[in-house]
Protein backbone atom coordinates (compact mmCIF):
# COMPACT_ATOMS: atom_id res chain seq x y z
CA UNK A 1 35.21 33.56 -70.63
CA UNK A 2 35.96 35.54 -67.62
CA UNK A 3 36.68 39.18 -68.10
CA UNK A 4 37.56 41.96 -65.84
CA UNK A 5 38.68 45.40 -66.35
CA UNK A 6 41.27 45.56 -62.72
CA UNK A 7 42.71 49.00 -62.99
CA UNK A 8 43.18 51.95 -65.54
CA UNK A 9 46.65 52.12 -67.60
CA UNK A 10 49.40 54.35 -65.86
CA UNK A 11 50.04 55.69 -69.66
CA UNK A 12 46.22 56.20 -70.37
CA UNK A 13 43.70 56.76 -67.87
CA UNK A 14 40.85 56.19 -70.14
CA UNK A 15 41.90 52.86 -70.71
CA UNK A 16 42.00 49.40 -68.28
CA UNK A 17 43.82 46.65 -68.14
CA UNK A 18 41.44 43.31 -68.69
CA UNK A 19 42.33 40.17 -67.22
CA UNK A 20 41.20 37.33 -69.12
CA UNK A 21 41.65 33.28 -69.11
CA UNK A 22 41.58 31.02 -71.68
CA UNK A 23 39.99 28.17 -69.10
CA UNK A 24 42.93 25.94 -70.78
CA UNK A 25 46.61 25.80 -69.89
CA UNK A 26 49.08 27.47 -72.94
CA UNK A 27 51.97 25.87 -74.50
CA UNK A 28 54.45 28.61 -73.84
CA UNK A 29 57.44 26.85 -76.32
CA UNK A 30 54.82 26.16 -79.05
CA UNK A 31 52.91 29.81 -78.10
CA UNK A 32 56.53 31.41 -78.71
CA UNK A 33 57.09 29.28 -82.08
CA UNK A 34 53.75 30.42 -83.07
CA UNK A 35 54.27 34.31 -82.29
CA UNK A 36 57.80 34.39 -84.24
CA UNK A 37 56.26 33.21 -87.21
CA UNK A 38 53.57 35.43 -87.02
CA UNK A 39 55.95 38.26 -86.71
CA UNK A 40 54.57 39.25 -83.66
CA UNK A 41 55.57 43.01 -82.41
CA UNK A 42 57.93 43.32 -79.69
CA UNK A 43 57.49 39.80 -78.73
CA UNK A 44 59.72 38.57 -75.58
CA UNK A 45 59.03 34.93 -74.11
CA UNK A 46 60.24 33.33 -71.45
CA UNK A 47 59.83 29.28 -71.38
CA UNK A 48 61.14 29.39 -67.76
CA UNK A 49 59.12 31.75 -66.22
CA UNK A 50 55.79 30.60 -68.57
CA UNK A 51 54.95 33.59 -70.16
CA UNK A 52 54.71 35.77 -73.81
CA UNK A 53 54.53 39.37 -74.10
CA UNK A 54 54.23 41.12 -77.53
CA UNK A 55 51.97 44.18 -79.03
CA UNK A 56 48.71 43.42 -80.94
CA UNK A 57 47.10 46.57 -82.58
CA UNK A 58 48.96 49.08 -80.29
CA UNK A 59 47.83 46.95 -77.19
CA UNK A 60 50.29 45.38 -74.88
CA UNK A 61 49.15 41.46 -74.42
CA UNK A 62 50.77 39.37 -71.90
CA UNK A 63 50.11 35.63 -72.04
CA UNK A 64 50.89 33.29 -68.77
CA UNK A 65 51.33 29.16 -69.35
CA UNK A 66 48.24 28.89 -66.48
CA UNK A 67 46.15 30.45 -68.97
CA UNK A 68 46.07 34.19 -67.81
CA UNK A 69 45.81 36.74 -70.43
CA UNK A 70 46.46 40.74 -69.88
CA UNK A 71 45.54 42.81 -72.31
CA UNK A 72 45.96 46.30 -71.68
CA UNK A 73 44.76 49.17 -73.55
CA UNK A 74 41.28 48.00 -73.49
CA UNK A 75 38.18 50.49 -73.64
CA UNK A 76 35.70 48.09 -72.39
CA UNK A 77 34.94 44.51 -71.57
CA UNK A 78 33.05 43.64 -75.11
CA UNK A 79 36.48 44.79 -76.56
CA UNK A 80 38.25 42.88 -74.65
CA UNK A 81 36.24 40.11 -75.99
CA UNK A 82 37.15 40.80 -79.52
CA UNK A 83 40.65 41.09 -78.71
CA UNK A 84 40.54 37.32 -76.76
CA UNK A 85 38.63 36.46 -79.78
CA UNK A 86 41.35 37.12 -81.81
CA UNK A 87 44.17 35.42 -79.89
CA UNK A 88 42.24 32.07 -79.50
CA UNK A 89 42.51 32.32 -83.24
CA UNK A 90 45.85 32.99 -83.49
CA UNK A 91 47.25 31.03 -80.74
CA UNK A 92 44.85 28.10 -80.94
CA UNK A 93 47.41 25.25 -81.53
CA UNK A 94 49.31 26.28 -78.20
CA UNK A 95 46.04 25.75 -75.82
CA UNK A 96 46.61 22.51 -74.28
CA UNK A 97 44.10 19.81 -73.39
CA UNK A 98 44.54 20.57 -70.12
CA UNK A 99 42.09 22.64 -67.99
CA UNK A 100 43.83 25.08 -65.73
């Protein structure tokens, strides 16, 4: 899993915004279905322009159909990791077959 920390927050300067990748394209109509029933906080999705945005333990995460995963609010890359971690988990049925 490819992680990189590209810049610090504009609200926090002590904290970065990681860039992630599942390595597998995302389901965005199935990723939304599965956020709403989760209750996900804040959650906006848009099927047409392939991407989910919503609030996971006072992080912003944005998820992209190509894969792409912002998370920002992140200390540092291993956290980062736990956080991806966690949305594989949650989001697993939406990861398609496809590579991206």
């Amino acid at each position: 899993m490819d992680i990189r920390l590209s810049r610090p927050c504009v609200d926090d300067p002590t904290r970065y915004i990681a860039e992630c990748h599942f390595k597998k394209r995302v389901l965005i109509e199935k990723l939304c279905e599965l956020l709403r029933s989760a209750g996900a906080k804040g959650l906006k999705c848009s099927v047409k322009l392939g991407v989910a945005r919503f609030e996971l333990e006072e992080r912003s995460v944005m998820i992209y159909s190509s894969g792409r995963v912002d998370i920002r609010k992140i200390r540092n890359t291993d956290e980062a990791r736990v956080v991806m971690g966690q949305l594989t988990e949650m989001i697993k049925e939406a990861l398609s077959d496809i590579s991206s």
